[in-house]
PDB file of N, CA and C in Angstrom:
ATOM      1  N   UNK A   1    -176.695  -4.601 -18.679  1.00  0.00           N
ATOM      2  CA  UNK A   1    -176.095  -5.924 -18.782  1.00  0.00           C
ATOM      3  C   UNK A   1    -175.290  -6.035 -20.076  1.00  0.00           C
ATOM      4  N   UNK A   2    -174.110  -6.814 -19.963  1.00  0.00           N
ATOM      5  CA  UNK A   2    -173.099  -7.097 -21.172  1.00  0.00           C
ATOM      6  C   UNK A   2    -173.962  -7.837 -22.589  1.00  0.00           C
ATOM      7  N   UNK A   3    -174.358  -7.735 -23.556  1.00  0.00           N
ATOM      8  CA  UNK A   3    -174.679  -8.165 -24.659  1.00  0.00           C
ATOM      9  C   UNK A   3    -174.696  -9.357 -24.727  1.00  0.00           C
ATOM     10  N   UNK A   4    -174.038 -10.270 -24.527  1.00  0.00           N
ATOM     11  CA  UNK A   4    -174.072 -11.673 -24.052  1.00  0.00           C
ATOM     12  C   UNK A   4    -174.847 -11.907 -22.323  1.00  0.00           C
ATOM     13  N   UNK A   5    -174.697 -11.475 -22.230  1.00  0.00           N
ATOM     14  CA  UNK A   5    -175.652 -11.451 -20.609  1.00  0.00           C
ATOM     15  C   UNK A   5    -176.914 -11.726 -20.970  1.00  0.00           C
ATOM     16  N   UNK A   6    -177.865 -12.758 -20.834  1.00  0.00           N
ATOM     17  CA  UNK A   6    -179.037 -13.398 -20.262  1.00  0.00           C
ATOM     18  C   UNK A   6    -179.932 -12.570 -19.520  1.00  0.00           C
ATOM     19  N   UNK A   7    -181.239 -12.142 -19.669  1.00  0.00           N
ATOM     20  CA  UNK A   7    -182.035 -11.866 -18.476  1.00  0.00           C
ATOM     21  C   UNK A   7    -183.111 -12.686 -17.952  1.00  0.00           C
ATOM     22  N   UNK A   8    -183.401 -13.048 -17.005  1.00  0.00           N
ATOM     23  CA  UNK A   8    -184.068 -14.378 -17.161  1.00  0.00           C
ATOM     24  C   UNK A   8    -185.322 -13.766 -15.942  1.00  0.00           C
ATOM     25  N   UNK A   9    -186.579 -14.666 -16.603  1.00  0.00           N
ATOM     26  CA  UNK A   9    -187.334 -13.852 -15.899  1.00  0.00           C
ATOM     27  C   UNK A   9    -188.451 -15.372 -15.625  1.00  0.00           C
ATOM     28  N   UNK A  10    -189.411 -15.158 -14.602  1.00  0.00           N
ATOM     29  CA  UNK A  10    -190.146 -16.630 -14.570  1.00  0.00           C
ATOM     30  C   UNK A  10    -190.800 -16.806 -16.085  1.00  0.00           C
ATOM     31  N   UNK A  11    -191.181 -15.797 -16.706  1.00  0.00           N
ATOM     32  CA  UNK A  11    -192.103 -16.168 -17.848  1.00  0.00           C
ATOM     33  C   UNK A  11    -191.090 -16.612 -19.433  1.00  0.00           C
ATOM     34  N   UNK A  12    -189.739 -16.454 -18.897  1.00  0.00           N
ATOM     35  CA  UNK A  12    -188.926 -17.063 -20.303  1.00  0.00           C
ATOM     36  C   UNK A  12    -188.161 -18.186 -19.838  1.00  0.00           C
ATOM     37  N   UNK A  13    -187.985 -18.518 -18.100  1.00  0.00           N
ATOM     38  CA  UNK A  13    -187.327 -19.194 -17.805  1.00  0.00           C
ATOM     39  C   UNK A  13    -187.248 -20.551 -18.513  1.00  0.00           C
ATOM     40  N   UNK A  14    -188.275 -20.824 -18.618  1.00  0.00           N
ATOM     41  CA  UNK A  14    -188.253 -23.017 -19.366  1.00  0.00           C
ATOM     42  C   UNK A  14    -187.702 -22.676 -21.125  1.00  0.00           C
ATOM     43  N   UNK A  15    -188.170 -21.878 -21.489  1.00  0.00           N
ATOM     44  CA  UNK A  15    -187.928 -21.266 -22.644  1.00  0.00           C
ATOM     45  C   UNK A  15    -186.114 -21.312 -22.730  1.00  0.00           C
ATOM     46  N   UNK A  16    -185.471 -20.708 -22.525  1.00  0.00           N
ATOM     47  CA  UNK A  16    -184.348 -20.211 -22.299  1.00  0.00           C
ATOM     48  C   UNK A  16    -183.426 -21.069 -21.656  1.00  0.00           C
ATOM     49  N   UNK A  17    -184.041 -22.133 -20.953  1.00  0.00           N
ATOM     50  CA  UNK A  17    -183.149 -23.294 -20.543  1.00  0.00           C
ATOM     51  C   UNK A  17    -183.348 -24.105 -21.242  1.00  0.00           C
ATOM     52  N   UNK A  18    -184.227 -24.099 -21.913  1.00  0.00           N
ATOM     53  CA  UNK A  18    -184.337 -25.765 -22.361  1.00  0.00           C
ATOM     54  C   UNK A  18    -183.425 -26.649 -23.618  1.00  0.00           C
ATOM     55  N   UNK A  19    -182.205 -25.878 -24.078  1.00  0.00           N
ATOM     56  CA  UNK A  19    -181.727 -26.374 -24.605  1.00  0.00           C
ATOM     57  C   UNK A  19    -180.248 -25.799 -24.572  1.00  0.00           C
ATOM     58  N   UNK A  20    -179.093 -26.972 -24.377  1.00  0.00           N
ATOM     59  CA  UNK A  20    -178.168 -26.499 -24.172  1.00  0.00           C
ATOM     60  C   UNK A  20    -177.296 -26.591 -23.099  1.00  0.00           C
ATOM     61  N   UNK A  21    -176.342 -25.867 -22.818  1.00  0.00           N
ATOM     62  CA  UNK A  21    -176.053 -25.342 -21.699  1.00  0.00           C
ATOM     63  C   UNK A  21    -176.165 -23.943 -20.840  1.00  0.00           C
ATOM     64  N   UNK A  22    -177.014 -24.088 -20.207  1.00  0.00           N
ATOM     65  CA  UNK A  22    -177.237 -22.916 -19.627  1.00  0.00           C
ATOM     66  C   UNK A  22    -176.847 -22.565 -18.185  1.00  0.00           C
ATOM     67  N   UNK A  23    -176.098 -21.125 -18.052  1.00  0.00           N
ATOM     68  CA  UNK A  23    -175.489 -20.819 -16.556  1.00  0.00           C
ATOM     69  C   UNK A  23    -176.449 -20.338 -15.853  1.00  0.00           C
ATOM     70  N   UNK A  24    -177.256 -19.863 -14.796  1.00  0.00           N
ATOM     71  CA  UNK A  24    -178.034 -19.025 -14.283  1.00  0.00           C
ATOM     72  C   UNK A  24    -177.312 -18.238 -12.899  1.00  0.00           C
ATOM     73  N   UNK A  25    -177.521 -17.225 -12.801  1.00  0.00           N
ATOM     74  CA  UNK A  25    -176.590 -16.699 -11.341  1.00  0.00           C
ATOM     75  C   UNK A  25    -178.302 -16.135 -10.948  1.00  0.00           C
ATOM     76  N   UNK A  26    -178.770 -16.943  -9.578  1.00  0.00           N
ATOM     77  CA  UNK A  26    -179.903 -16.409  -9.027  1.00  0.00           C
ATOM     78  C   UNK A  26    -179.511 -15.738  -7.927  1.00  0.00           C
ATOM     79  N   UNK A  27    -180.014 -14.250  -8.252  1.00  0.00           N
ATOM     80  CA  UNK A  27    -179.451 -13.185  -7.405  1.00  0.00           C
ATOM     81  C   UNK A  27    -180.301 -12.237  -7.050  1.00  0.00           C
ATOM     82  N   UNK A  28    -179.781 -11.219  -6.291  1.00  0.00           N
ATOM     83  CA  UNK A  28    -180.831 -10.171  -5.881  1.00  0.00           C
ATOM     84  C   UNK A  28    -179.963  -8.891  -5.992  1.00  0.00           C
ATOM     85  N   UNK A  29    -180.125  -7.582  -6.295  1.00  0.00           N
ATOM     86  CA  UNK A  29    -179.529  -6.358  -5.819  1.00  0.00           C
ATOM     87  C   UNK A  29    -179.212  -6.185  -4.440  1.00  0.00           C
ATOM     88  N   UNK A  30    -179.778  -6.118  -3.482  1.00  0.00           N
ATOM     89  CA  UNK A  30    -179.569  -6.382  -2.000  1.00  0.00           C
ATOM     90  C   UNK A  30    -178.211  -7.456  -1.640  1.00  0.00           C
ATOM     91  N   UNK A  31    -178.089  -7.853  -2.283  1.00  0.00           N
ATOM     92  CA  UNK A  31    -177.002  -8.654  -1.975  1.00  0.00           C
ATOM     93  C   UNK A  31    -175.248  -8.945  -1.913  1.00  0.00           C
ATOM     94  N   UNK A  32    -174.973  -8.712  -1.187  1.00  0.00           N
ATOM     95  CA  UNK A  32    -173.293  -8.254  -1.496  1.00  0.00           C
ATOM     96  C   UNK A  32    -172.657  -9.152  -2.246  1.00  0.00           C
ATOM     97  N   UNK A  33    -172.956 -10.584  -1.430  1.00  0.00           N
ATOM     98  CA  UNK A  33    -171.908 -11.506  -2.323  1.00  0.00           C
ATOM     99  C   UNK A  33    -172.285 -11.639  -4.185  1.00  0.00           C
ATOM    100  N   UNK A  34    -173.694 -11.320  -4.122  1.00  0.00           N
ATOM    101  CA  UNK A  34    -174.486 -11.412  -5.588  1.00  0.00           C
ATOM    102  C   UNK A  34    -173.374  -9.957  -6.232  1.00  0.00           C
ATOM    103  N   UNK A  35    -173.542  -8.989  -5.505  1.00  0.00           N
ATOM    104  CA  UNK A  35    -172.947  -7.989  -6.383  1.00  0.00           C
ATOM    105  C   UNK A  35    -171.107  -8.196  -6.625  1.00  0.00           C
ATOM    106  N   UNK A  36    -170.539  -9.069  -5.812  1.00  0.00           N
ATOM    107  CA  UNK A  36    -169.428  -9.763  -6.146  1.00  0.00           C
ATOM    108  C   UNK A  36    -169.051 -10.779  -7.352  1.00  0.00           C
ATOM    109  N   UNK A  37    -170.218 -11.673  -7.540  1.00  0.00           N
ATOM    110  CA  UNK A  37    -170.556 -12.606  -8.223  1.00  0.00           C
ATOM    111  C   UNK A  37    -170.746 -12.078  -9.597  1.00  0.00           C
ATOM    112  N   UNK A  38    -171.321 -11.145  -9.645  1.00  0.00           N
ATOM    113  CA  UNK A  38    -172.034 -10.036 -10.927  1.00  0.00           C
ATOM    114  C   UNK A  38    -171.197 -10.433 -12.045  1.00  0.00           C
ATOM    115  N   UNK A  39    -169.611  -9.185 -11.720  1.00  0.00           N
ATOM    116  CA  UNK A  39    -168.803  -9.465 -13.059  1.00  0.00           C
ATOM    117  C   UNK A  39    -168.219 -10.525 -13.336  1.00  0.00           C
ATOM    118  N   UNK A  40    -167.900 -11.502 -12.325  1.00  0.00           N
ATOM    119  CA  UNK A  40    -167.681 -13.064 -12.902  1.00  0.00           C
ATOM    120  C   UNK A  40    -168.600 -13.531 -13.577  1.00  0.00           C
ATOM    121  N   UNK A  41    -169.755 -12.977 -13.431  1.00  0.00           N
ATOM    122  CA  UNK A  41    -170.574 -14.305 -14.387  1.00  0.00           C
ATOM    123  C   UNK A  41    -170.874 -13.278 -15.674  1.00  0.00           C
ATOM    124  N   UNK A  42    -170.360 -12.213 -15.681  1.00  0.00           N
ATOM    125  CA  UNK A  42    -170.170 -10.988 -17.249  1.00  0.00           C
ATOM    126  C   UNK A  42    -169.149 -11.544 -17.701  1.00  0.00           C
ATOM    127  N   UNK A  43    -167.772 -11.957 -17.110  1.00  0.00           N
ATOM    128  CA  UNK A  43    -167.246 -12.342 -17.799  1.00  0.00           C
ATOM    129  C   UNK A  43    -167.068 -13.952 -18.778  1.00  0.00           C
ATOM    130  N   UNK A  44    -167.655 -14.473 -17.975  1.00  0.00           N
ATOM    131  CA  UNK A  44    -168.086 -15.802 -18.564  1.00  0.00           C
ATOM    132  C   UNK A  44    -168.975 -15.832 -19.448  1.00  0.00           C
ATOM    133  N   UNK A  45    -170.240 -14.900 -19.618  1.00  0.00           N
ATOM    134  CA  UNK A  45    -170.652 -14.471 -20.914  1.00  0.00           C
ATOM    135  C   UNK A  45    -170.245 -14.354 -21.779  1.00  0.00           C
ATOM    136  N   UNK A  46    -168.914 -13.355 -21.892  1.00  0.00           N
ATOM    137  CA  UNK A  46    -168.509 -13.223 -22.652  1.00  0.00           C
ATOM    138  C   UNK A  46    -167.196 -14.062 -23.166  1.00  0.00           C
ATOM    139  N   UNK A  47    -166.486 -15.001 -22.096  1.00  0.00           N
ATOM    140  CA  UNK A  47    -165.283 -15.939 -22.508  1.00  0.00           C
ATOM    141  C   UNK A  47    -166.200 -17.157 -23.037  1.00  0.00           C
ATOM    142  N   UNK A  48    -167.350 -17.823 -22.533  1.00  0.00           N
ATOM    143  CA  UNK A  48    -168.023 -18.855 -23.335  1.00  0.00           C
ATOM    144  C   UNK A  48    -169.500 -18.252 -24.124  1.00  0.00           C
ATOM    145  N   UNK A  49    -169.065 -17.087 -24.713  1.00  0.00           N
ATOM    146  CA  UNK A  49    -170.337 -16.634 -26.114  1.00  0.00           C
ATOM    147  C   UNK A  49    -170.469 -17.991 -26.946  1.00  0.00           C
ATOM    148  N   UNK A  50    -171.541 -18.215 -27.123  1.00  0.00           N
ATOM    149  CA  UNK A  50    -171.828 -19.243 -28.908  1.00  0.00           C
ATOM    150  C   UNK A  50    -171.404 -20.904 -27.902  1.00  0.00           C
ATOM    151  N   UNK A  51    -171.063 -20.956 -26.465  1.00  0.00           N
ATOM    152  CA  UNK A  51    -171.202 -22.303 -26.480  1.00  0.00           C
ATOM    153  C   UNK A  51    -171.966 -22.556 -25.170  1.00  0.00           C
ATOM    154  N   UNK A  52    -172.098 -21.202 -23.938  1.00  0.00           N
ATOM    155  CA  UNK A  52    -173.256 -21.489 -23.194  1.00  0.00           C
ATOM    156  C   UNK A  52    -174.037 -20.268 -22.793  1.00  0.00           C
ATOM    157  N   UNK A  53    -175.082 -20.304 -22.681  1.00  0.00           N
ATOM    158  CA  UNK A  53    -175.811 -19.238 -22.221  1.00  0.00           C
ATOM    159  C   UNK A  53    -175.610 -18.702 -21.003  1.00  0.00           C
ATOM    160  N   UNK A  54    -175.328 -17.656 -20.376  1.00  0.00           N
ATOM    161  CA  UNK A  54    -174.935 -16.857 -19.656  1.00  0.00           C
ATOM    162  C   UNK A  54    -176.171 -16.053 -18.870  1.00  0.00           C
ATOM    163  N   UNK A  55    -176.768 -16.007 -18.379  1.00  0.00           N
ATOM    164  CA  UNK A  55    -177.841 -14.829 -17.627  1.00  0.00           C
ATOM    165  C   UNK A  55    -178.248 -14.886 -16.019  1.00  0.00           C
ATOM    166  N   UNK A  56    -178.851 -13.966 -15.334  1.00  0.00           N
ATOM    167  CA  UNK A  56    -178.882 -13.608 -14.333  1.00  0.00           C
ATOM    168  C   UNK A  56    -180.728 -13.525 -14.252  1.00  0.00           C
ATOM    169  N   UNK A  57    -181.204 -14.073 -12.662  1.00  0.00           N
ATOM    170  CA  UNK A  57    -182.648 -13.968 -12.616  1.00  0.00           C
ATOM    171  C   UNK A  57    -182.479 -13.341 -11.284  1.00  0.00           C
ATOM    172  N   UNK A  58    -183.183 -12.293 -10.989  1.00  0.00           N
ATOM    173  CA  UNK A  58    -183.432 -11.532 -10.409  1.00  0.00           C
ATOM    174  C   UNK A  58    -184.609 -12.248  -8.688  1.00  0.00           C
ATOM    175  N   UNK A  59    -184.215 -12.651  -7.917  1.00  0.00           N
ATOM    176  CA  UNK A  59    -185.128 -13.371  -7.086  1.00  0.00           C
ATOM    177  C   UNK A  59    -185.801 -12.760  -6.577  1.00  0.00           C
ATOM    178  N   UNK A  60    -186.002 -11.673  -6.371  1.00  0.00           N
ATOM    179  CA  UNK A  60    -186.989 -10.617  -5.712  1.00  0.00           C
ATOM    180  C   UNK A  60    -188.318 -10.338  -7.111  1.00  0.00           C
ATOM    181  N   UNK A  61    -187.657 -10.482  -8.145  1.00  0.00           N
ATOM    182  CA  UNK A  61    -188.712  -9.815  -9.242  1.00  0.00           C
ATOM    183  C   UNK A  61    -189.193 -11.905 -10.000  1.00  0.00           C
ATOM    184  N   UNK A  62    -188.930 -12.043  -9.655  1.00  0.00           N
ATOM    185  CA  UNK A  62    -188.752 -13.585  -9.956  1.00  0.00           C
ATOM    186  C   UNK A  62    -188.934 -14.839  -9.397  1.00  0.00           C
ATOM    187  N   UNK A  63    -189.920 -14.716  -8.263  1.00  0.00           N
ATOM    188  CA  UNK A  63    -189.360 -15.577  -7.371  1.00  0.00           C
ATOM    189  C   UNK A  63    -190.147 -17.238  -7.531  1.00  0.00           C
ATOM    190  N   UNK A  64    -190.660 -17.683  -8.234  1.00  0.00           N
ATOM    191  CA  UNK A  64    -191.559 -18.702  -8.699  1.00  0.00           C
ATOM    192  C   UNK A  64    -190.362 -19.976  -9.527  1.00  0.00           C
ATOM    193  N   UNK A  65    -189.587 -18.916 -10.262  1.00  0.00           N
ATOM    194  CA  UNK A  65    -188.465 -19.760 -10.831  1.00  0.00           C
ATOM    195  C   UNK A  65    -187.302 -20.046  -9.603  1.00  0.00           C
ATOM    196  N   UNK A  66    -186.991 -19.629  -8.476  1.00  0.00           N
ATOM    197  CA  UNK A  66    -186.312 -19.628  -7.693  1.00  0.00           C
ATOM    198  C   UNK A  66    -186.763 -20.648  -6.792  1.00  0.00           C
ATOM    199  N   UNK A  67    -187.680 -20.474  -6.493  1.00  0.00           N
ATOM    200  CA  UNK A  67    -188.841 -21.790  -5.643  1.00  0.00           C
ATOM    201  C   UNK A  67    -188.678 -23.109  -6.378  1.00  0.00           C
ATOM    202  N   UNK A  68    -188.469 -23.166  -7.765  1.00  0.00           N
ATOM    203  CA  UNK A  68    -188.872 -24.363  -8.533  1.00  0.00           C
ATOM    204  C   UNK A  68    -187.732 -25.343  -8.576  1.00  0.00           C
ATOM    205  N   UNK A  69    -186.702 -24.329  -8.145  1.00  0.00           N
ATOM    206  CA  UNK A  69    -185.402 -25.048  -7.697  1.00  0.00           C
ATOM    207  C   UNK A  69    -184.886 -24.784  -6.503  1.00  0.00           C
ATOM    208  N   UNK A  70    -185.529 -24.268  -5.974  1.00  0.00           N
ATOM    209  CA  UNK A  70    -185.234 -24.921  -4.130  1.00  0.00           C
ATOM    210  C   UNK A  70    -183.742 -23.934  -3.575  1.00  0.00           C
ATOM    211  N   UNK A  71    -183.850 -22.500  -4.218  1.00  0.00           N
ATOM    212  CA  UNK A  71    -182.949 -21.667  -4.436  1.00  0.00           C
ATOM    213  C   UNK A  71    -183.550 -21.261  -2.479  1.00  0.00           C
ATOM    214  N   UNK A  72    -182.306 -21.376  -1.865  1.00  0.00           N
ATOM    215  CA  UNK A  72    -182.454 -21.069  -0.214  1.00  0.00           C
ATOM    216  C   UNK A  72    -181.375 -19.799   0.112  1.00  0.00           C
ATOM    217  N   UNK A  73    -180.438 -19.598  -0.673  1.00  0.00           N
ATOM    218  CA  UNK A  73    -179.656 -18.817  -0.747  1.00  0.00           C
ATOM    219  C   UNK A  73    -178.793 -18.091  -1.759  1.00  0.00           C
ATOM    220  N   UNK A  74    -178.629 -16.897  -1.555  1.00  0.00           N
ATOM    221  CA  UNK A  74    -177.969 -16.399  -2.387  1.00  0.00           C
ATOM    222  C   UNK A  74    -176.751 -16.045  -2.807  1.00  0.00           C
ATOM    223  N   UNK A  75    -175.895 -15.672  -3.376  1.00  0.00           N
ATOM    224  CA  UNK A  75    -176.074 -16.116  -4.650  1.00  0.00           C
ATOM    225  C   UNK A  75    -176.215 -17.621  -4.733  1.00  0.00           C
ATOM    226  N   UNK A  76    -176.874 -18.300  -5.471  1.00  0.00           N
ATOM    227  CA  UNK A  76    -177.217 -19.698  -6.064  1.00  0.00           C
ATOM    228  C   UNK A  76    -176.736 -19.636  -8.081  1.00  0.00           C
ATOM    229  N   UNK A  77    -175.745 -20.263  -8.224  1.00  0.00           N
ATOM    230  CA  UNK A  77    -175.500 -20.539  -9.407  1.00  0.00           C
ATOM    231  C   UNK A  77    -175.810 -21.775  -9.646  1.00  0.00           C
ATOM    232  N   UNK A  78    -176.782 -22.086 -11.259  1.00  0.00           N
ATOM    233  CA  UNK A  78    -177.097 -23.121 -11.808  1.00  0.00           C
ATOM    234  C   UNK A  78    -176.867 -23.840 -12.718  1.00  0.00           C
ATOM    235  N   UNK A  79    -176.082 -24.337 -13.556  1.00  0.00           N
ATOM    236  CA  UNK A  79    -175.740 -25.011 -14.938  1.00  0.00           C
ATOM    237  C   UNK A  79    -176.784 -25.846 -15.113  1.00  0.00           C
ATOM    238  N   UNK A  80    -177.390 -25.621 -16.253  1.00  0.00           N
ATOM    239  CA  UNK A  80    -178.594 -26.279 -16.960  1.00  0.00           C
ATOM    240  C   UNK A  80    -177.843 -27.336 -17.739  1.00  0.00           C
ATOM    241  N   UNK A  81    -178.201 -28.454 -18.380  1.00  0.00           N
ATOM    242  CA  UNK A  81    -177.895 -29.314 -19.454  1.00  0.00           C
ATOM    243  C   UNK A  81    -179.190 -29.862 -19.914  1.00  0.00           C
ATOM    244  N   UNK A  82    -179.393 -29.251 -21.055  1.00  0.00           N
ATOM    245  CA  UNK A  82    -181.047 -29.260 -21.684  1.00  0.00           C
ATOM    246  C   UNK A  82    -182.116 -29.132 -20.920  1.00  0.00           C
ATOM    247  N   UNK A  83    -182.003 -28.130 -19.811  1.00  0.00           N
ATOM    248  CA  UNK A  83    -183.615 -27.360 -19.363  1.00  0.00           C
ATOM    249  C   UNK A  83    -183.631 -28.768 -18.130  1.00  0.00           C
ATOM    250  N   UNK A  84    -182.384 -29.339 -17.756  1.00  0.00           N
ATOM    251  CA  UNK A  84    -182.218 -30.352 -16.321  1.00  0.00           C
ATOM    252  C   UNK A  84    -180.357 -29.426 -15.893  1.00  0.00           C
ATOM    253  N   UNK A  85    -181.178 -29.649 -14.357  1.00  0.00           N
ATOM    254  CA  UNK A  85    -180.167 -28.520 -13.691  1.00  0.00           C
ATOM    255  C   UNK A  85    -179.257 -30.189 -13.546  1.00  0.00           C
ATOM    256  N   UNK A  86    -177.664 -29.825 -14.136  1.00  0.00           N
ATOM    257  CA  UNK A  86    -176.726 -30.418 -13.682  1.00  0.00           C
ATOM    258  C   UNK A  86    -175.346 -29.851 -12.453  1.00  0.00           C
ATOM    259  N   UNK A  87    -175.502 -29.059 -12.348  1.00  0.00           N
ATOM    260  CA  UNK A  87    -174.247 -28.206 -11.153  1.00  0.00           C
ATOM    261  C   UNK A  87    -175.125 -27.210 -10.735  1.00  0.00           C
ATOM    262  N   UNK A  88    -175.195 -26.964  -8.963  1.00  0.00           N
ATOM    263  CA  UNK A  88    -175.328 -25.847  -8.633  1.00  0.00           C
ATOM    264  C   UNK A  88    -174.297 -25.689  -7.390  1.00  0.00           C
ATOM    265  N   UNK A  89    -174.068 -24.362  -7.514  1.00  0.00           N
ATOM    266  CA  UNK A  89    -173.329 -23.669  -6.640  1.00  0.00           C
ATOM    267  C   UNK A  89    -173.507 -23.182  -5.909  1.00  0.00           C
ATOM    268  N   UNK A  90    -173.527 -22.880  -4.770  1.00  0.00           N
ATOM    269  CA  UNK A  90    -174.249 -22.006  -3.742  1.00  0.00           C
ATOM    270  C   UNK A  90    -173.139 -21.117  -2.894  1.00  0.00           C
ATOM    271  N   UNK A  91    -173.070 -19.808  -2.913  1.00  0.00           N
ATOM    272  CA  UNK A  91    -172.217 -18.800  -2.438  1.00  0.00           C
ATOM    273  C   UNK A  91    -171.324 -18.091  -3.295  1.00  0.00           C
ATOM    274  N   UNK A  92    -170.627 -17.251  -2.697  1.00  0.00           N
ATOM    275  CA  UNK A  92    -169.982 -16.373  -3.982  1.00  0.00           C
ATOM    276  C   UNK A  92    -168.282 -17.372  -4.102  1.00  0.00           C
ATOM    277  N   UNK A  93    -167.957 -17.307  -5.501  1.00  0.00           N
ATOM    278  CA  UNK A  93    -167.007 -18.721  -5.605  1.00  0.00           C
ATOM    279  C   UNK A  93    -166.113 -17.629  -6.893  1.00  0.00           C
ATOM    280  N   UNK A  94    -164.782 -18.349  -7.082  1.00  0.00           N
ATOM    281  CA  UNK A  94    -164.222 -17.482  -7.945  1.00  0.00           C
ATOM    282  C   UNK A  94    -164.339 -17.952  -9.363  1.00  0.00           C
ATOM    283  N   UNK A  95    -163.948 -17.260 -10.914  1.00  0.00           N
ATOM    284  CA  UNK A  95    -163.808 -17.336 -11.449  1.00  0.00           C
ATOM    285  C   UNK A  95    -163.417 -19.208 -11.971  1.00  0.00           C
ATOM    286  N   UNK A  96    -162.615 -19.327 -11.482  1.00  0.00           N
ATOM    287  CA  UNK A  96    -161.941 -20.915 -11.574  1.00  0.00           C
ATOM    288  C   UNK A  96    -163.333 -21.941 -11.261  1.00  0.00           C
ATOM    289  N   UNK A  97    -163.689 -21.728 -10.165  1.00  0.00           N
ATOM    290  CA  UNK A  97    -164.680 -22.407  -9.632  1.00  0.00           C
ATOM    291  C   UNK A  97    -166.091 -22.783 -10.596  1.00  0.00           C
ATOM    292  N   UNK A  98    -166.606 -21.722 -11.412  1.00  0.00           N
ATOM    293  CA  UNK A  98    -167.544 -21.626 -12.005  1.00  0.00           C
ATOM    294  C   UNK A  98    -167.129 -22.501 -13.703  1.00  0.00           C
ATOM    295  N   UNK A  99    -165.794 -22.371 -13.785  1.00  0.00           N
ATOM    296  CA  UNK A  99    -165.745 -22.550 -15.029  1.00  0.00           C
ATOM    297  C   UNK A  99    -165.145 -23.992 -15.011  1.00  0.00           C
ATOM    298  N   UNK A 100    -164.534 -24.673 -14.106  1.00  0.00           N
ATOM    299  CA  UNK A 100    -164.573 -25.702 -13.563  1.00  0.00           C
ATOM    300  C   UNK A 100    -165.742 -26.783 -13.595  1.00  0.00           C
ATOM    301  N   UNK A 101    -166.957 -26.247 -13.824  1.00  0.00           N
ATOM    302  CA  UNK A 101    -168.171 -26.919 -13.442  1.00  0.00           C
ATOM    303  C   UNK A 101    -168.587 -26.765 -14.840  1.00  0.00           C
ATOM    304  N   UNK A 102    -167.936 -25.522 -15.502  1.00  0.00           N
ATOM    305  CA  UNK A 102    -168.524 -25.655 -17.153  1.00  0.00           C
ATOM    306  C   UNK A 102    -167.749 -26.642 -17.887  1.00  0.00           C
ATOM    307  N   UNK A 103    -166.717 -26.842 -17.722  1.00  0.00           N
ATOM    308  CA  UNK A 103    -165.933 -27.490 -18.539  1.00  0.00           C
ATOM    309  C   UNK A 103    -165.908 -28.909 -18.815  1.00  0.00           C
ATOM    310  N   UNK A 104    -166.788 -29.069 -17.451  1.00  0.00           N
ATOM    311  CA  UNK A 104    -166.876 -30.890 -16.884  1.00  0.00           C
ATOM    312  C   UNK A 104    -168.068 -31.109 -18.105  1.00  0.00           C
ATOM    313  N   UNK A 105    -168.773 -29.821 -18.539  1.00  0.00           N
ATOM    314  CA  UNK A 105    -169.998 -30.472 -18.851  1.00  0.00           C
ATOM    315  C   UNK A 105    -170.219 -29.893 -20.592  1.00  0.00           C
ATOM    316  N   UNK A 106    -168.820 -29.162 -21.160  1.00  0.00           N
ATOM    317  CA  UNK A 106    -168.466 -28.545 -22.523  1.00  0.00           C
ATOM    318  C   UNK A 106    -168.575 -30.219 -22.947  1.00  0.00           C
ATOM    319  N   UNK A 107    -168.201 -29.947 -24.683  1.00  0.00           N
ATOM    320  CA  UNK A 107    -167.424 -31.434 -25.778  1.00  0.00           C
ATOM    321  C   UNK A 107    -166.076 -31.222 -25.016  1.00  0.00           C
ATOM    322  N   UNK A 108    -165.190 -32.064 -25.645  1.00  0.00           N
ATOM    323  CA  UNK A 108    -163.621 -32.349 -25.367  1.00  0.00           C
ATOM    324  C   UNK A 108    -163.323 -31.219 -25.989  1.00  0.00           C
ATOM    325  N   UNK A 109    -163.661 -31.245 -27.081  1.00  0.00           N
ATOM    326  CA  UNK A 109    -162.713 -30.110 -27.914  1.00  0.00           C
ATOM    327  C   UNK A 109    -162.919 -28.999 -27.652  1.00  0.00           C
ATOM    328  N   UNK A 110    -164.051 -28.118 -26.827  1.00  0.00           N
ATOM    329  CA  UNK A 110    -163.745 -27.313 -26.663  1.00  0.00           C
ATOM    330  C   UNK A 110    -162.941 -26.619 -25.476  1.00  0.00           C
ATOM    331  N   UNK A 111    -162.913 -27.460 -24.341  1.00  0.00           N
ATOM    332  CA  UNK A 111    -161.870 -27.759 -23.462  1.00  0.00           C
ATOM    333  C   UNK A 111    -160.381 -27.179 -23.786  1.00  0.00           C
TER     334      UNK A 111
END
């Protein structure tokens, strides 16, 4: 995973959201559209470093945090706003799409 990339696991999950903005891409290896989804959400790691958290939870190795949000399909993308899910996404979506949903929820200025 990219250095800015997130690994998110049930036992750091509340930890790791709870402050901020946080992206989650709930995914699986098995999954095509997830492995589509992959480097979009690497690159958003790395285009919003230092203003949102970026990581990936694994639903097969994970699946308690996936349940807790009612994750029915995959890929499921989540934007946290202080450890409360504000945007989720459901299916593989492009670049624009994801950052669209960040921006609504950045300051002005960094816009």
């Amino acid at each position: 995973m990219a250095a800015s990339l997130h690994e998110f696991t049930d036992a750091n999950f509340q930890q790791e959201t709870r402050d901020g903005l946080v992206l989650v891409d709930f995914w699986a290896p098995w999954c095509g559209p997830c492995r589509m989804v992959g480097p979009v959400i690497e690159q958003l790691a790395g285009d919003y470093a230092g203003q949102v958290k970026v990581g990936k939870l694994n639903v097969d190795d994970h699946q308690q945090s996936a349940m807790a949000f009612r994750v029915m399909s995959i890929p499921t993308v989540i934007l946290f706003k202080n450890g409360q899910p504000v945007e989720t996404m459901v299916g593989a979506m492009p670049k624009a799409s994801y950052e669209a949903k960040l921006k609504k929820h950045l300051p002005a200025a960094v816009n």
